[in-house]
C-alpha atoms as a PDB file:
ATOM      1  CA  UNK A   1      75.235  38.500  -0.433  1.00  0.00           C
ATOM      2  CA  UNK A   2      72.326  36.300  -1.500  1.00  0.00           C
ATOM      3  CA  UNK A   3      73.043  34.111   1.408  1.00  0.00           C
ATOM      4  CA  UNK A   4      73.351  37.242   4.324  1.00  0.00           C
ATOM      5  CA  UNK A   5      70.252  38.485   2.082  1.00  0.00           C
ATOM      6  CA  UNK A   6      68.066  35.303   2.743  1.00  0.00           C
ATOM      7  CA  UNK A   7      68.563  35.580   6.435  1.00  0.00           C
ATOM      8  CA  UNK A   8      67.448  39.235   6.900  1.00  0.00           C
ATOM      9  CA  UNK A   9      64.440  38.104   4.994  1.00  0.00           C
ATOM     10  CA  UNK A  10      63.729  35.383   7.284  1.00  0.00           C
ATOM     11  CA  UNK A  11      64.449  37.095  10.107  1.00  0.00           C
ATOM     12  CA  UNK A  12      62.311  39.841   9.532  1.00  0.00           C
ATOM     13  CA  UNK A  13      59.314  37.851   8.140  1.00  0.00           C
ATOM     14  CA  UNK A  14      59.818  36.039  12.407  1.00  0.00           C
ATOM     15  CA  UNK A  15      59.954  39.830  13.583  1.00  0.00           C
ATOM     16  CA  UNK A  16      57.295  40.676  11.223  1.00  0.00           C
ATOM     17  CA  UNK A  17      55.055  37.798  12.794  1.00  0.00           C
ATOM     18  CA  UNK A  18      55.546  38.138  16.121  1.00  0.00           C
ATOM     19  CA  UNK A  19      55.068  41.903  16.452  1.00  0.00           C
ATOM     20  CA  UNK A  20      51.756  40.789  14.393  1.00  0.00           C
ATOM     21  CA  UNK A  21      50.695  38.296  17.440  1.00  0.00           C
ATOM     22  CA  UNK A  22      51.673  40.612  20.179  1.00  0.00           C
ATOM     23  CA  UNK A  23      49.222  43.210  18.599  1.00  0.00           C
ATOM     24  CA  UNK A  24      46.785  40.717  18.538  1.00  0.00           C
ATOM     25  CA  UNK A  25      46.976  39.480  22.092  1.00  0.00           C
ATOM     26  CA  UNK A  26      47.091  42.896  23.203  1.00  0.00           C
ATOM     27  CA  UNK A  27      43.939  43.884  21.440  1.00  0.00           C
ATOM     28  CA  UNK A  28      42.420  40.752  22.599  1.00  0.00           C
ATOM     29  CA  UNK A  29      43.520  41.401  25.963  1.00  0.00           C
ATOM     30  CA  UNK A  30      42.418  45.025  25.901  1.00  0.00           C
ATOM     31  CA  UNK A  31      38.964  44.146  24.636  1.00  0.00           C
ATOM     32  CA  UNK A  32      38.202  41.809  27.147  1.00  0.00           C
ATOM     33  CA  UNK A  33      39.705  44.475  29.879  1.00  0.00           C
ATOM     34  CA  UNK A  34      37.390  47.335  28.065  1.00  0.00           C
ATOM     35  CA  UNK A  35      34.157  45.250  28.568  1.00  0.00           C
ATOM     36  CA  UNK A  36      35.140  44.590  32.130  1.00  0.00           C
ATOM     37  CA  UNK A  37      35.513  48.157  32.637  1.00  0.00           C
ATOM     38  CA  UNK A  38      33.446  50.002  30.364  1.00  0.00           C
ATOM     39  CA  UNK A  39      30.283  47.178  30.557  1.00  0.00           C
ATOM     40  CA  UNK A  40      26.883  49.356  31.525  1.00  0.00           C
ATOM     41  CA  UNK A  41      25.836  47.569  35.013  1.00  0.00           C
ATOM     42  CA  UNK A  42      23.369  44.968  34.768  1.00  0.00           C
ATOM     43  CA  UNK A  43      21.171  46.885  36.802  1.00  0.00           C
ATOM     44  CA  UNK A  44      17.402  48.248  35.620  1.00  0.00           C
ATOM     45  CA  UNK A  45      17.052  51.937  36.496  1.00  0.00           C
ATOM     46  CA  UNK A  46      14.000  54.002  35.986  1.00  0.00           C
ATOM     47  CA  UNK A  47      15.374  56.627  33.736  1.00  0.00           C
ATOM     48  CA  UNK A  48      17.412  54.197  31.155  1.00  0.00           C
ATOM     49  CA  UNK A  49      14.705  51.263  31.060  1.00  0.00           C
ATOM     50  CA  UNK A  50      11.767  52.239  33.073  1.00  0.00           C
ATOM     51  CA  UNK A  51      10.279  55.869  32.463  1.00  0.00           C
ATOM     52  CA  UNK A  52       9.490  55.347  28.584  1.00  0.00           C
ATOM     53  CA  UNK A  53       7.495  52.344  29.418  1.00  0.00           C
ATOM     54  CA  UNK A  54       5.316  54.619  31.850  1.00  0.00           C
ATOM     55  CA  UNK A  55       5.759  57.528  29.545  1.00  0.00           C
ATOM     56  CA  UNK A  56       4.071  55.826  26.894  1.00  0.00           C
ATOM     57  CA  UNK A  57       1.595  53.525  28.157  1.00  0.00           C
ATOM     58  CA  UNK A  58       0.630  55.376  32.048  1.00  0.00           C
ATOM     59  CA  UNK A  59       1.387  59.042  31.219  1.00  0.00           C
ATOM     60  CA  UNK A  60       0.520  60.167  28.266  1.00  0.00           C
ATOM     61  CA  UNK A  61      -2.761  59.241  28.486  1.00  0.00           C
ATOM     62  CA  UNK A  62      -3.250  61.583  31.421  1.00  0.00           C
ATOM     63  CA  UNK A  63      -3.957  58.650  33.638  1.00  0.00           C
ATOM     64  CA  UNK A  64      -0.464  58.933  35.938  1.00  0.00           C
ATOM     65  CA  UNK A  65       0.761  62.604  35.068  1.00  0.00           C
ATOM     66  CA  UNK A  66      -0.178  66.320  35.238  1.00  0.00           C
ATOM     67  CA  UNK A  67      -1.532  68.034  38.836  1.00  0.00           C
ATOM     68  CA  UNK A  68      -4.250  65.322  38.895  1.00  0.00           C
ATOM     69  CA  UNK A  69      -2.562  61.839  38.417  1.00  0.00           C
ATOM     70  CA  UNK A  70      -5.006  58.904  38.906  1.00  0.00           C
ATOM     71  CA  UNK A  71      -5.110  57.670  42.642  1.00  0.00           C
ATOM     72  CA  UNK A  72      -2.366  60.452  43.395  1.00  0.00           C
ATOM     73  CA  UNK A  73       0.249  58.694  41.621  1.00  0.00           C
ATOM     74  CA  UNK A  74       2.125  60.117  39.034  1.00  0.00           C
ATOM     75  CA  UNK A  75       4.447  57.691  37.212  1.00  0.00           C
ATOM     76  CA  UNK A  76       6.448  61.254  35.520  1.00  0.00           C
ATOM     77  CA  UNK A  77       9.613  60.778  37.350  1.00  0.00           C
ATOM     78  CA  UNK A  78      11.367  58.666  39.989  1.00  0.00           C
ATOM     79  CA  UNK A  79      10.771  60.561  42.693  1.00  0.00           C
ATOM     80  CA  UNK A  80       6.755  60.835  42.217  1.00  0.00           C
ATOM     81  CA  UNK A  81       6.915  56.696  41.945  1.00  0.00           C
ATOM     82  CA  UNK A  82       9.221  56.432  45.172  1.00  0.00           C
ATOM     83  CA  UNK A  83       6.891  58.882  47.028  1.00  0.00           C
ATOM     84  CA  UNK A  84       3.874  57.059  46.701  1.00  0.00           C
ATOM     85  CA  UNK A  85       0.525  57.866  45.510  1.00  0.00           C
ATOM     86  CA  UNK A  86      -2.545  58.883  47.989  1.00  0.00           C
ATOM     87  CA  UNK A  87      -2.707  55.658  49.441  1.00  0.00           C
ATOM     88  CA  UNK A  88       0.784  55.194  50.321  1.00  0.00           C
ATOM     89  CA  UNK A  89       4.139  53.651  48.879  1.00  0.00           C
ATOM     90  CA  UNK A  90       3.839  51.472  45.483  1.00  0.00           C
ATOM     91  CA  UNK A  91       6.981  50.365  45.651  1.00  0.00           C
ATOM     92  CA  UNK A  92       9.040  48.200  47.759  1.00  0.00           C
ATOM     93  CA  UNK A  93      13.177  47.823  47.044  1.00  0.00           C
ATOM     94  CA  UNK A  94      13.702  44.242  46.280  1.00  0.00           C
ATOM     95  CA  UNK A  95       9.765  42.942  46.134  1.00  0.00           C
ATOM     96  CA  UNK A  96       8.306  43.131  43.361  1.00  0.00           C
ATOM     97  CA  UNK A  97       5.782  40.647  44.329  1.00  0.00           C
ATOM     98  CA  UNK A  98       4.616  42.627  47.545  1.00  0.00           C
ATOM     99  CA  UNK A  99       5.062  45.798  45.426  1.00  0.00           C
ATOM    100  CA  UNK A 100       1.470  47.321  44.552  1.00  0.00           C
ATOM    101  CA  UNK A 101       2.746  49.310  41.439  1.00  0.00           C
ATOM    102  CA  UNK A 102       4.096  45.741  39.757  1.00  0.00           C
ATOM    103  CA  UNK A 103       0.832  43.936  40.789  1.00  0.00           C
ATOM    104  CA  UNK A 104      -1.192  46.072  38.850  1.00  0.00           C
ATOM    105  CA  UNK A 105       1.260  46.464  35.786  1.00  0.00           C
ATOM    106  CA  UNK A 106       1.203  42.467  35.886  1.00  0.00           C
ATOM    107  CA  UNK A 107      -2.564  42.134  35.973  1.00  0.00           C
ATOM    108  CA  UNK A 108      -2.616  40.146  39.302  1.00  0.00           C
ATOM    109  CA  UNK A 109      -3.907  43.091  41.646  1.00  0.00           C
ATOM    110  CA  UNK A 110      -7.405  45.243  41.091  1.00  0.00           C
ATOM    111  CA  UNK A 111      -6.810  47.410  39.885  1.00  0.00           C
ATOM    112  CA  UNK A 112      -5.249  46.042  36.975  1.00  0.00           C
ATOM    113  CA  UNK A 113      -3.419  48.786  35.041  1.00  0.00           C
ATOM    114  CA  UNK A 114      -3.257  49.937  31.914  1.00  0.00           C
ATOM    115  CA  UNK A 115      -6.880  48.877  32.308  1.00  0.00           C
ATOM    116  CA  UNK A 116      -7.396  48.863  28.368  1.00  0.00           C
ATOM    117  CA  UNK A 117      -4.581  46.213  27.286  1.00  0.00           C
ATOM    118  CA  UNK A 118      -1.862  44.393  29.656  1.00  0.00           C
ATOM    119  CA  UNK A 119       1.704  45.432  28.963  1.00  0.00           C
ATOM    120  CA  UNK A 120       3.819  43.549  27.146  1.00  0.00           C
ATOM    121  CA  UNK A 121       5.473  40.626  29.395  1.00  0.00           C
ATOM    122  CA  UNK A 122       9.265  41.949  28.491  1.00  0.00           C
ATOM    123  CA  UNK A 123       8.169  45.367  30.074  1.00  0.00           C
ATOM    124  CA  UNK A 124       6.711  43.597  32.993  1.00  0.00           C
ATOM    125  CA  UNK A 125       9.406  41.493  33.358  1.00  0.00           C
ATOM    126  CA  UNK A 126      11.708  44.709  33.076  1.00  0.00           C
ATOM    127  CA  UNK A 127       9.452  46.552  35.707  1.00  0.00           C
ATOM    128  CA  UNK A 128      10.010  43.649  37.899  1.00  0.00           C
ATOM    129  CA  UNK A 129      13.976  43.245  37.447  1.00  0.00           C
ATOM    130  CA  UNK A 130      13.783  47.048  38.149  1.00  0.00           C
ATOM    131  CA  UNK A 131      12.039  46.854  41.603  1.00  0.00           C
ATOM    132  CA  UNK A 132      14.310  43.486  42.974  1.00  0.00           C
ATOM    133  CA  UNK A 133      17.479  45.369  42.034  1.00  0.00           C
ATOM    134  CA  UNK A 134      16.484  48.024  44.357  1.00  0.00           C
ATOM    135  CA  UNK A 135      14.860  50.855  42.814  1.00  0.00           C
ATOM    136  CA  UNK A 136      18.178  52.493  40.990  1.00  0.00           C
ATOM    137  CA  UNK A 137      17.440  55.891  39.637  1.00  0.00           C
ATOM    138  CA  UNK A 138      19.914  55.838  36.957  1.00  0.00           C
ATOM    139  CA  UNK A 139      23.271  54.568  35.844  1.00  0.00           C
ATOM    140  CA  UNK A 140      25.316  58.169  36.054  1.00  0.00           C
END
């Protein structure tokens, strides 16, 4: 009995382990299928990245919102920036160095903008990524 005893043991302690590394390789292999997947694009988009930078710094001073934005251009939603302001289109899919409205974020077109204090060089940077990926609205 000891001896028939022994070997169940052993036997189970192999099943034991190997049902413990197929989990594993199956969560492994299910994480690195979930990422693929589920992984948000790499894409900018104005309302996950883009709006709360011109929300805080453009809009809410009054500058770019409301029925009288500066220059006609209200920076409030994506379809006000697409559209243009009184002068024409701000924006061109895929330029952001021919685009107006990243010139004068990036301080190297009059007018600059924010005229009180540049923005931050990650939010530039993210206004430009925005622009050459093509203008995307949002990710839904």
């Amino acid at each position: 009995m000891n001896r028939l005893g022994g070997l169940r043991k052993i036997n189970g302690n192999r099943l034991f382990t190997g049902a413990l590394i197929s989990v594993i390789v199956l969560l492994v292999v299910l994480s690195c299928s979930k990422e693929k997947i589920f992984a948000p694009t790499d894409e900018t988009t104005y309302y996950d990245d883009i709006k709360y930078i011109f929300t805080v710094k453009c809009a809410t001073s009054g500058c770019h919102a409301g029925e009288s934005p500066a220059a006609g251009l209200s920076l409030e939603t994506y379809e006000n920036i697409v559209a243009g302001s009184a002068h024409g289109s701000v924006v061109i899919p895929g330029k952001a160095d021919k685009s107006l409205l990243f010139g004068t974020v990036a301080w190297t077109t009059e007018p600059v903008m924010p005229s009180t204090e540049k923005l931050d060089q990650i939010h530039i940077d993210l206004i430009a990524k925005w622009i050459n990926d093509g203008l995307f609205r949002s990710r839904q």
